[in-house]
PDB file of N, CA and C in Angstrom:
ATOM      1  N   UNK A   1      66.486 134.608 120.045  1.00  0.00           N
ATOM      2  CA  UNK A   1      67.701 133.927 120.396  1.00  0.00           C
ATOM      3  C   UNK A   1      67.356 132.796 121.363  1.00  0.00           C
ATOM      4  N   UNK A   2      67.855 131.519 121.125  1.00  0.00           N
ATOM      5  CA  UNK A   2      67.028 130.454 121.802  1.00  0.00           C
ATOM      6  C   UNK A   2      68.568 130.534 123.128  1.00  0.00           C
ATOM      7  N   UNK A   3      67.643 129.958 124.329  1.00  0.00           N
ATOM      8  CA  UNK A   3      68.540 129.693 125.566  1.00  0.00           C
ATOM      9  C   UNK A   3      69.554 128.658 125.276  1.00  0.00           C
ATOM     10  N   UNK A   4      71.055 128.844 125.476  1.00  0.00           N
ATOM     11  CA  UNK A   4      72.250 127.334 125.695  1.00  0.00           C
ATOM     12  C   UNK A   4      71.481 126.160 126.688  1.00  0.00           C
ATOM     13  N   UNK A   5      71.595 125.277 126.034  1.00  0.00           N
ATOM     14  CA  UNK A   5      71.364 124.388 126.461  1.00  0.00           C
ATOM     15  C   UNK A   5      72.085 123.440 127.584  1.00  0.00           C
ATOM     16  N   UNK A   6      71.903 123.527 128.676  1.00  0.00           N
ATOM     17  CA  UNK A   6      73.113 123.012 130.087  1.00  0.00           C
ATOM     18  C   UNK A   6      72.937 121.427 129.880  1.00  0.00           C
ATOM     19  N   UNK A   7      74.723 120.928 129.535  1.00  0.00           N
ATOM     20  CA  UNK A   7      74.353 119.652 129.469  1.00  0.00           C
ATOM     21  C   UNK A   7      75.397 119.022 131.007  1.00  0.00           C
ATOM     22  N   UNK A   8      74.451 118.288 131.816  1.00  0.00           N
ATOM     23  CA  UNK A   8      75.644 117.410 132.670  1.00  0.00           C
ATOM     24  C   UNK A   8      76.411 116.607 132.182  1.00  0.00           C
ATOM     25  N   UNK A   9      77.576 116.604 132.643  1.00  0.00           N
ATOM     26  CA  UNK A   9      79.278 115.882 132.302  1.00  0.00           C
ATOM     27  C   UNK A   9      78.993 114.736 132.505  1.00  0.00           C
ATOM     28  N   UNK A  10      79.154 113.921 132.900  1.00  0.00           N
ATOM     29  CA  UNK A  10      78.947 112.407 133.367  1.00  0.00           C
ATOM     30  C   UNK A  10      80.525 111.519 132.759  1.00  0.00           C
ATOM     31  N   UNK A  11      80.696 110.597 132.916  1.00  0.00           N
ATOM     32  CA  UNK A  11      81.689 109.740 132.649  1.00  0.00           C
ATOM     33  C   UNK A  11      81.236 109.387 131.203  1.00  0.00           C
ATOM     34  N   UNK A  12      80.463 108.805 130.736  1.00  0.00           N
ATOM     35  CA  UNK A  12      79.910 108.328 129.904  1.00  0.00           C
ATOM     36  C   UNK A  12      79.917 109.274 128.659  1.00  0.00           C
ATOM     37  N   UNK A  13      79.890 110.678 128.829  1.00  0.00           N
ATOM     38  CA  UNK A  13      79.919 111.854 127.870  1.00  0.00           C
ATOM     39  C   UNK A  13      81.578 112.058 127.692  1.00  0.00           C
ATOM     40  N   UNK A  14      82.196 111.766 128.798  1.00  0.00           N
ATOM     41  CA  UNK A  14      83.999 112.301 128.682  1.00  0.00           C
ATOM     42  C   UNK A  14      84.343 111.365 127.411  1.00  0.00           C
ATOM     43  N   UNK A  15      83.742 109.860 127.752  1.00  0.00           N
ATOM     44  CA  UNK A  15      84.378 108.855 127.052  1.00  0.00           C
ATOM     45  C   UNK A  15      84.068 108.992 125.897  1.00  0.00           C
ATOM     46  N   UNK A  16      82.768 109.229 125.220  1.00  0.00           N
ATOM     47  CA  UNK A  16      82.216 109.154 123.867  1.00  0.00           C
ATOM     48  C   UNK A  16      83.473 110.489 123.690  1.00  0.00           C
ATOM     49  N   UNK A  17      83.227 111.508 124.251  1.00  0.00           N
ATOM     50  CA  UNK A  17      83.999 112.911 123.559  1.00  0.00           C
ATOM     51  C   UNK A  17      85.599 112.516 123.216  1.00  0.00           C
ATOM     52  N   UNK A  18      85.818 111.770 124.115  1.00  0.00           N
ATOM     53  CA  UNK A  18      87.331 111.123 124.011  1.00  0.00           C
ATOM     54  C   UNK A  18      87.406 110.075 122.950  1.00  0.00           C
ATOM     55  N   UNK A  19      86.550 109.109 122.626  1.00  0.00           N
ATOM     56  CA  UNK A  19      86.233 108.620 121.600  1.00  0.00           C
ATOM     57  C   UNK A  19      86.622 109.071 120.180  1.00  0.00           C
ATOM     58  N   UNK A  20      85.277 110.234 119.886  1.00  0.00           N
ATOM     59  CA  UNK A  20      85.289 111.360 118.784  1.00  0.00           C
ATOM     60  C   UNK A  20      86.814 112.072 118.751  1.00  0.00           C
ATOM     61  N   UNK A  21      87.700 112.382 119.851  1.00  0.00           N
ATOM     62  CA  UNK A  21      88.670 113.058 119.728  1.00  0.00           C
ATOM     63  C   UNK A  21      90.144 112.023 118.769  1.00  0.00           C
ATOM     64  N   UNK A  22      90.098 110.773 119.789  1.00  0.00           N
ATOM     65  CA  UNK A  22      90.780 109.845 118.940  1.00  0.00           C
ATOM     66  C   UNK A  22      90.941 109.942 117.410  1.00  0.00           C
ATOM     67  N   UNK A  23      89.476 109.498 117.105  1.00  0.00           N
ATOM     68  CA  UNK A  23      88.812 108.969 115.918  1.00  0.00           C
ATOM     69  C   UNK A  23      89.411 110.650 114.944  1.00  0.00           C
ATOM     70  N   UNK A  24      89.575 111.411 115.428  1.00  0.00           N
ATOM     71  CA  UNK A  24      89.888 113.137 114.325  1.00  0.00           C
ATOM     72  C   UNK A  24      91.030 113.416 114.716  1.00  0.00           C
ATOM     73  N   UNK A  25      91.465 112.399 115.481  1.00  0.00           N
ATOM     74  CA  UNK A  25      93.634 113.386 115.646  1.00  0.00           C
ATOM     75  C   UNK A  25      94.275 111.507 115.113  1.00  0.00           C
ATOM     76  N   UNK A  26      93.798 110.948 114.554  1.00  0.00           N
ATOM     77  CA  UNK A  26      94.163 109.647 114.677  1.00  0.00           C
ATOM     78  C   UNK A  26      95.396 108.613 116.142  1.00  0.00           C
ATOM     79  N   UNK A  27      94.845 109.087 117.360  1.00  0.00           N
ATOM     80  CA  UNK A  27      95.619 108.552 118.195  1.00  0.00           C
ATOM     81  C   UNK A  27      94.678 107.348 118.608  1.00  0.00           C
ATOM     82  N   UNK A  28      96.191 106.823 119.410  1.00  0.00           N
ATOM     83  CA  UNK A  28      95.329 105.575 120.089  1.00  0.00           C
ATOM     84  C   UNK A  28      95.326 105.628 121.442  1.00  0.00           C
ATOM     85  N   UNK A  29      94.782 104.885 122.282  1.00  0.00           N
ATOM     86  CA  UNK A  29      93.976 105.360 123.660  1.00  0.00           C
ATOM     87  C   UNK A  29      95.437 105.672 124.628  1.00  0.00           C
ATOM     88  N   UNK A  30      96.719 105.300 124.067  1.00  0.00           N
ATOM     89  CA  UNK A  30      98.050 105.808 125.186  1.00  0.00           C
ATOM     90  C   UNK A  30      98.152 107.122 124.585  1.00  0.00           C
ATOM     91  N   UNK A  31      97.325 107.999 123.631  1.00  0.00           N
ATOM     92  CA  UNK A  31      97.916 109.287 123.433  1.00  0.00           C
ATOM     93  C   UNK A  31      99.228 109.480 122.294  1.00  0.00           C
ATOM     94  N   UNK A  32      99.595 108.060 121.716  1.00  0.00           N
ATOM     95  CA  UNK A  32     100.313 108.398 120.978  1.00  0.00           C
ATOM     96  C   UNK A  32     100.278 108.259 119.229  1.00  0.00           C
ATOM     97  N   UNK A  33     100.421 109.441 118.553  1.00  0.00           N
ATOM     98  CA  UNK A  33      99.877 109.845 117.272  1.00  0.00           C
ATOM     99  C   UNK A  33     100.579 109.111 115.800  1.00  0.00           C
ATOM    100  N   UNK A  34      99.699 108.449 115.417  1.00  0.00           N
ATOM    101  CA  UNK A  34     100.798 107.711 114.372  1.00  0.00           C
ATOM    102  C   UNK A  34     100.719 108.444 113.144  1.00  0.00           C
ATOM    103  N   UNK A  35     101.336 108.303 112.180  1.00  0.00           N
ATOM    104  CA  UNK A  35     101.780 109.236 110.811  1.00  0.00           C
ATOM    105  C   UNK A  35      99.905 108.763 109.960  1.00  0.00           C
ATOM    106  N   UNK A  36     100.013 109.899 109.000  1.00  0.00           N
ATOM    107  CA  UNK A  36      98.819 109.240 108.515  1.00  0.00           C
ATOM    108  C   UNK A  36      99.304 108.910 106.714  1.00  0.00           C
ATOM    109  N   UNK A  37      99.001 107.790 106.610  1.00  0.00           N
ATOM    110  CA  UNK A  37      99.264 107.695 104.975  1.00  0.00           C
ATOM    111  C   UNK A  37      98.542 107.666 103.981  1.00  0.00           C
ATOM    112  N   UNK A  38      97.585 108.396 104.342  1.00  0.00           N
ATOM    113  CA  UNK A  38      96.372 108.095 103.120  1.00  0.00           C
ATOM    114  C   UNK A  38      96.625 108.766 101.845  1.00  0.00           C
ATOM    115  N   UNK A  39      97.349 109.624 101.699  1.00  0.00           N
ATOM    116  CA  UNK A  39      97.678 110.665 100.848  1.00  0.00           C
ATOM    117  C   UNK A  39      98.941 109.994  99.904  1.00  0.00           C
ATOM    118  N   UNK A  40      99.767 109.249 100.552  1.00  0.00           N
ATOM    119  CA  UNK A  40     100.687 108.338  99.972  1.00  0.00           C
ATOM    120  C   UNK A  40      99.526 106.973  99.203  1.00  0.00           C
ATOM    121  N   UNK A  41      99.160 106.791 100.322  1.00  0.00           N
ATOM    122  CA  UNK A  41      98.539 105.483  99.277  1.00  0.00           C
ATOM    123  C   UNK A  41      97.406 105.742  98.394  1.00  0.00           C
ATOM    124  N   UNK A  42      96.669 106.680  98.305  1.00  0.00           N
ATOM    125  CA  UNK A  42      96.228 107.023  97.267  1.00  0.00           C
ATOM    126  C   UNK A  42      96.917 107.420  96.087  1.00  0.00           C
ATOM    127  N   UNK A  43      97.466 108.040  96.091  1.00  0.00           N
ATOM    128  CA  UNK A  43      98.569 108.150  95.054  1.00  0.00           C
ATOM    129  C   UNK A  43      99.290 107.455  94.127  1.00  0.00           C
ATOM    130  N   UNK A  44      99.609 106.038  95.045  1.00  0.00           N
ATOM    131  CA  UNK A  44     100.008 104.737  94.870  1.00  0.00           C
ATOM    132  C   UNK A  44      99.323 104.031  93.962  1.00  0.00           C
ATOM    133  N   UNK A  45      97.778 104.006  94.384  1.00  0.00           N
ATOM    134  CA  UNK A  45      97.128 103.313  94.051  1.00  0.00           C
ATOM    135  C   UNK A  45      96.313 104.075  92.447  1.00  0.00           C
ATOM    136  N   UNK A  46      96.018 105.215  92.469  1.00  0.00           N
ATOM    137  CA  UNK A  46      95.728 106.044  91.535  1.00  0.00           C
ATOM    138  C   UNK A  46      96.786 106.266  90.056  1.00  0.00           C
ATOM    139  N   UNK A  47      98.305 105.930  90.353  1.00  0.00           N
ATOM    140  CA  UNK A  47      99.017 105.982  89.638  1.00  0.00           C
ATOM    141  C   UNK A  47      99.370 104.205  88.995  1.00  0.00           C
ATOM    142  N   UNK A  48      98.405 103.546  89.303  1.00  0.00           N
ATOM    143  CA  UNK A  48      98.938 102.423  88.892  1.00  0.00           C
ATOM    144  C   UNK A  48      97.939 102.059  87.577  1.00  0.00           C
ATOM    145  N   UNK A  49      98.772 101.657  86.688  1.00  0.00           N
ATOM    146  CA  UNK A  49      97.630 101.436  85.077  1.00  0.00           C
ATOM    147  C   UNK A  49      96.827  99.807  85.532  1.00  0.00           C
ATOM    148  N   UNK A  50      96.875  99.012  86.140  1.00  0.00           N
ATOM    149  CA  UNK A  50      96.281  97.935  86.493  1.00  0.00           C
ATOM    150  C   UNK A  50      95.212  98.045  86.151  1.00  0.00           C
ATOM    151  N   UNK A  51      94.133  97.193  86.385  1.00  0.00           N
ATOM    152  CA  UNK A  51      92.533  97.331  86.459  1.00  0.00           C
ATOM    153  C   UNK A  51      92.688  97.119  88.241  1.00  0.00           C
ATOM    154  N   UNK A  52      91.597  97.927  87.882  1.00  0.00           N
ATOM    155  CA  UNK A  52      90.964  98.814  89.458  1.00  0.00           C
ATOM    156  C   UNK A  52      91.133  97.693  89.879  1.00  0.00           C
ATOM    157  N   UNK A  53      90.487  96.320  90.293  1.00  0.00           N
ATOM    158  CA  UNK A  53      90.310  95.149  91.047  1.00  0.00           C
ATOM    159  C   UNK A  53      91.669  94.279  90.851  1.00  0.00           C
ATOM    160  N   UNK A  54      92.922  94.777  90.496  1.00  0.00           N
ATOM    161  CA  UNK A  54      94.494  94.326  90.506  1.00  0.00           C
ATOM    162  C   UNK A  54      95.241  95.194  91.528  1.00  0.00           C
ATOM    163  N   UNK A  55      95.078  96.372  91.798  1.00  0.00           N
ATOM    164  CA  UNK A  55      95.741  97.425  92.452  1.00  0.00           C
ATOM    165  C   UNK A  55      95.990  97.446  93.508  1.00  0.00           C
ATOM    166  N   UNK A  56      95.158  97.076  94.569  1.00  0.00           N
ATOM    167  CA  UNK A  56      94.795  96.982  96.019  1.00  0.00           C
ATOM    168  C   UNK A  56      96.342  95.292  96.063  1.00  0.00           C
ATOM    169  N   UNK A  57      96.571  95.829  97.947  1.00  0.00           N
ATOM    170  CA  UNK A  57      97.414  94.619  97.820  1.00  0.00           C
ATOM    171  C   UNK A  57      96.599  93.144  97.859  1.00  0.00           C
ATOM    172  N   UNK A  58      96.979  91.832  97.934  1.00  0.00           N
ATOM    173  CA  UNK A  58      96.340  90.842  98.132  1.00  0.00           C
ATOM    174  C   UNK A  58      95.170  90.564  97.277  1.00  0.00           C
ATOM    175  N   UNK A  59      95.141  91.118  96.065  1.00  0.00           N
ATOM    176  CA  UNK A  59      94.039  91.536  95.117  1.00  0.00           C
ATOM    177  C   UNK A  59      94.352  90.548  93.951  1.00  0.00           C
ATOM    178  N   UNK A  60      95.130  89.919  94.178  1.00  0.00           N
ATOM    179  CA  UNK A  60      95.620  88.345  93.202  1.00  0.00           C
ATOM    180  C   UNK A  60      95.341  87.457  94.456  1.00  0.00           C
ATOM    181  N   UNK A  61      94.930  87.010  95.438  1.00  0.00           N
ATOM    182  CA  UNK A  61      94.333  86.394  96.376  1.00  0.00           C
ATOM    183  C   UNK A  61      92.908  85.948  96.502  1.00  0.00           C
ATOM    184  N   UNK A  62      92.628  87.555  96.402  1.00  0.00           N
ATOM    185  CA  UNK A  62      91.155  87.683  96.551  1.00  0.00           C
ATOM    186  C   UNK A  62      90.749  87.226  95.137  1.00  0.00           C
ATOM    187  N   UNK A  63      90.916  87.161  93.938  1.00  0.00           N
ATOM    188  CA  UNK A  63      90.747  87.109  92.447  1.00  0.00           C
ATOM    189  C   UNK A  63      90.776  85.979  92.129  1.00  0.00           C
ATOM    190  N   UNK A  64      91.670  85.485  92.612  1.00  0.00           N
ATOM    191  CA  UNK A  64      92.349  83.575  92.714  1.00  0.00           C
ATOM    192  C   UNK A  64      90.903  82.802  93.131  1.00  0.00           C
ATOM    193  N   UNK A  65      90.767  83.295  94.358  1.00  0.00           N
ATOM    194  CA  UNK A  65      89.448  82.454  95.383  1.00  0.00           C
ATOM    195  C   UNK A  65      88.197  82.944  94.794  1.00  0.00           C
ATOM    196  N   UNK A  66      88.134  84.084  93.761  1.00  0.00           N
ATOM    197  CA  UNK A  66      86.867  84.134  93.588  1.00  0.00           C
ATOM    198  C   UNK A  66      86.938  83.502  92.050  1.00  0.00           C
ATOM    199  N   UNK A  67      87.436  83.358  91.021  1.00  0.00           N
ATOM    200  CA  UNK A  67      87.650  82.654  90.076  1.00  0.00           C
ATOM    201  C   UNK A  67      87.507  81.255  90.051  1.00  0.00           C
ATOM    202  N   UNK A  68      88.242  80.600  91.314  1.00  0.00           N
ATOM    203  CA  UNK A  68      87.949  79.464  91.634  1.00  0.00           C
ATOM    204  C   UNK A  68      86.106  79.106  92.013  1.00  0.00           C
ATOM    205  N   UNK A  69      86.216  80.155  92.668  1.00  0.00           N
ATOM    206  CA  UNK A  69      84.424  79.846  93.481  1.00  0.00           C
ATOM    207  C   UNK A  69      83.824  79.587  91.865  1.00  0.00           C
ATOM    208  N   UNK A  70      84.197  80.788  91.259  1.00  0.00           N
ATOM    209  CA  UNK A  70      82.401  80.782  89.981  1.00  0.00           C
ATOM    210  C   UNK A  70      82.648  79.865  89.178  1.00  0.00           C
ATOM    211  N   UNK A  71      84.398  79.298  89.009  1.00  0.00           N
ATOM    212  CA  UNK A  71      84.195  78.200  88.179  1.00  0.00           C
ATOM    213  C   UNK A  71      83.729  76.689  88.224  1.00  0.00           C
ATOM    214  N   UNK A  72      84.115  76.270  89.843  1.00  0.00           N
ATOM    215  CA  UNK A  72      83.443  75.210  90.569  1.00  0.00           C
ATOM    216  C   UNK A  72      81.725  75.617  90.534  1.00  0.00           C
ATOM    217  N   UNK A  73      81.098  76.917  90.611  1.00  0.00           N
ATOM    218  CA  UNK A  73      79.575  76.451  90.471  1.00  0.00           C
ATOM    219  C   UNK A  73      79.478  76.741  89.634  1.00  0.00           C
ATOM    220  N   UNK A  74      79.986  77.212  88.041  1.00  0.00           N
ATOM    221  CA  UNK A  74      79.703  76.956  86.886  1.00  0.00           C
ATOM    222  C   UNK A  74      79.996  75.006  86.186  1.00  0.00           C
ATOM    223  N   UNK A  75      81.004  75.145  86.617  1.00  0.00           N
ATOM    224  CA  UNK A  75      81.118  73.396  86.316  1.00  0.00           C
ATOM    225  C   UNK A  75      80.111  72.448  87.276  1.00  0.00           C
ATOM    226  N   UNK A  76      80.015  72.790  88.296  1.00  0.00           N
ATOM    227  CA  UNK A  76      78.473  72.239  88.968  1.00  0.00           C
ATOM    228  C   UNK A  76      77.492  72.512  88.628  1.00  0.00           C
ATOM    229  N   UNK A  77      77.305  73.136  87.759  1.00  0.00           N
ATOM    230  CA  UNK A  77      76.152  73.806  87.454  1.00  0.00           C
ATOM    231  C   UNK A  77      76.115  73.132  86.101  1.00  0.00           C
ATOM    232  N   UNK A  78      77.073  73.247  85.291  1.00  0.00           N
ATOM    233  CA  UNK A  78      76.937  72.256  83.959  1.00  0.00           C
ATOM    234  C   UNK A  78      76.500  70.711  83.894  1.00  0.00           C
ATOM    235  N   UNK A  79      77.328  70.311  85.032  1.00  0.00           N
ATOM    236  CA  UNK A  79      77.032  68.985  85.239  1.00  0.00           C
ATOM    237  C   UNK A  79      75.592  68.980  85.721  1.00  0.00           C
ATOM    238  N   UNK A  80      75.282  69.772  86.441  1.00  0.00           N
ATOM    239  CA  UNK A  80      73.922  69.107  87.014  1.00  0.00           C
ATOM    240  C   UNK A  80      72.377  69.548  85.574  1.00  0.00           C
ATOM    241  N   UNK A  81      73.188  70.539  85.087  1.00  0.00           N
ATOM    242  CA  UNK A  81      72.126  70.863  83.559  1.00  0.00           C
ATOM    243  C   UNK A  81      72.369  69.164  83.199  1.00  0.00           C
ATOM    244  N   UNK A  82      73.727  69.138  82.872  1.00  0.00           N
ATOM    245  CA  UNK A  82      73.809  67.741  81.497  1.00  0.00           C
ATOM    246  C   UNK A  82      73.028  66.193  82.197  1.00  0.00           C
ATOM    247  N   UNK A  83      73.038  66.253  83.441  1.00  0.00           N
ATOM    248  CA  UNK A  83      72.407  64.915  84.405  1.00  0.00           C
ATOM    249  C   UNK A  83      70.951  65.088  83.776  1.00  0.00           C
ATOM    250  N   UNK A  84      70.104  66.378  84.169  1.00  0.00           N
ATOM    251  CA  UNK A  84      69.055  66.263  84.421  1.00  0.00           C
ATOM    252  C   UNK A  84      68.218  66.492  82.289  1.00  0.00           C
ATOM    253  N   UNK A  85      69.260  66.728  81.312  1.00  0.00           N
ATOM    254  CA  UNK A  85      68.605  66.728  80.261  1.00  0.00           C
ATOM    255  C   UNK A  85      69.120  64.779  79.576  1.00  0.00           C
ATOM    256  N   UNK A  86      70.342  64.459  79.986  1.00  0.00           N
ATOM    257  CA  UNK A  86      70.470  63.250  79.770  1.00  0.00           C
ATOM    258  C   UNK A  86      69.691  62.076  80.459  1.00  0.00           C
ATOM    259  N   UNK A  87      69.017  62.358  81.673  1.00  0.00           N
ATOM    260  CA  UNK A  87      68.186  61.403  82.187  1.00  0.00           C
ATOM    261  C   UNK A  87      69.182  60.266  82.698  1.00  0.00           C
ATOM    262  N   UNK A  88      67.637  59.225  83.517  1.00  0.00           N
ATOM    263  CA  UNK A  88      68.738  58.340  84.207  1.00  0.00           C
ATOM    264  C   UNK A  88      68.625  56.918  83.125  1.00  0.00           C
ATOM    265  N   UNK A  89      69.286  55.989  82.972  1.00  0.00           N
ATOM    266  CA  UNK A  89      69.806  54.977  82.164  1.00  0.00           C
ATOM    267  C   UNK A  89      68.808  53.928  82.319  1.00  0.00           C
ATOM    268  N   UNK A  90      67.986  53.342  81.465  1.00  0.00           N
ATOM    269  CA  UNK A  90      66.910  52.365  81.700  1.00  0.00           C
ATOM    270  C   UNK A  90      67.210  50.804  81.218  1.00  0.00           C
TER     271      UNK A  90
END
């Protein structure tokens, strides 16, 4: 049977432990406990026929700006193929 190990308290140990306690009762540092919704929004989100990358909110935002991105360096990217097989004008 191995000996308990004596640990000193210090400030620094209250806070991390107070930390960890937050972080598993979901409060915030005044002590007061907010509802948790993960169980709702999963649900939400699990029941929706969308494609996975439509579902989430702001997910026509994010889709918008990235559509835009690959098509600007696909069309930059065309142009700079068609420059460099057309050559420059003599």
């Amino acid at each position: 049977m191995s000996p308990v190990k004596q640990v000193q308290i210090n400030s620094a140990n209250v806070r991390l432990i107070h930390h960890i306690h937050l972080q598993s009762t979901n409060q915030d540092a005044d002590g007061v406990t907010e509802p948790n919704h993960i169980l709702e929004k999963q649900k939400l989100v699990q029941n929706d026929h969308r494609k996975i990358f439509y579902r989430l909110p702001r997910s026509n935002l994010y889709m918008r700006a990235y559509y835009t991105a690959f098509t600007l360096g696909m069309l930059g990217t065309t142009y700079g193929l068609f420059s460099l097989v057309k050559g420059k004008d003599s």
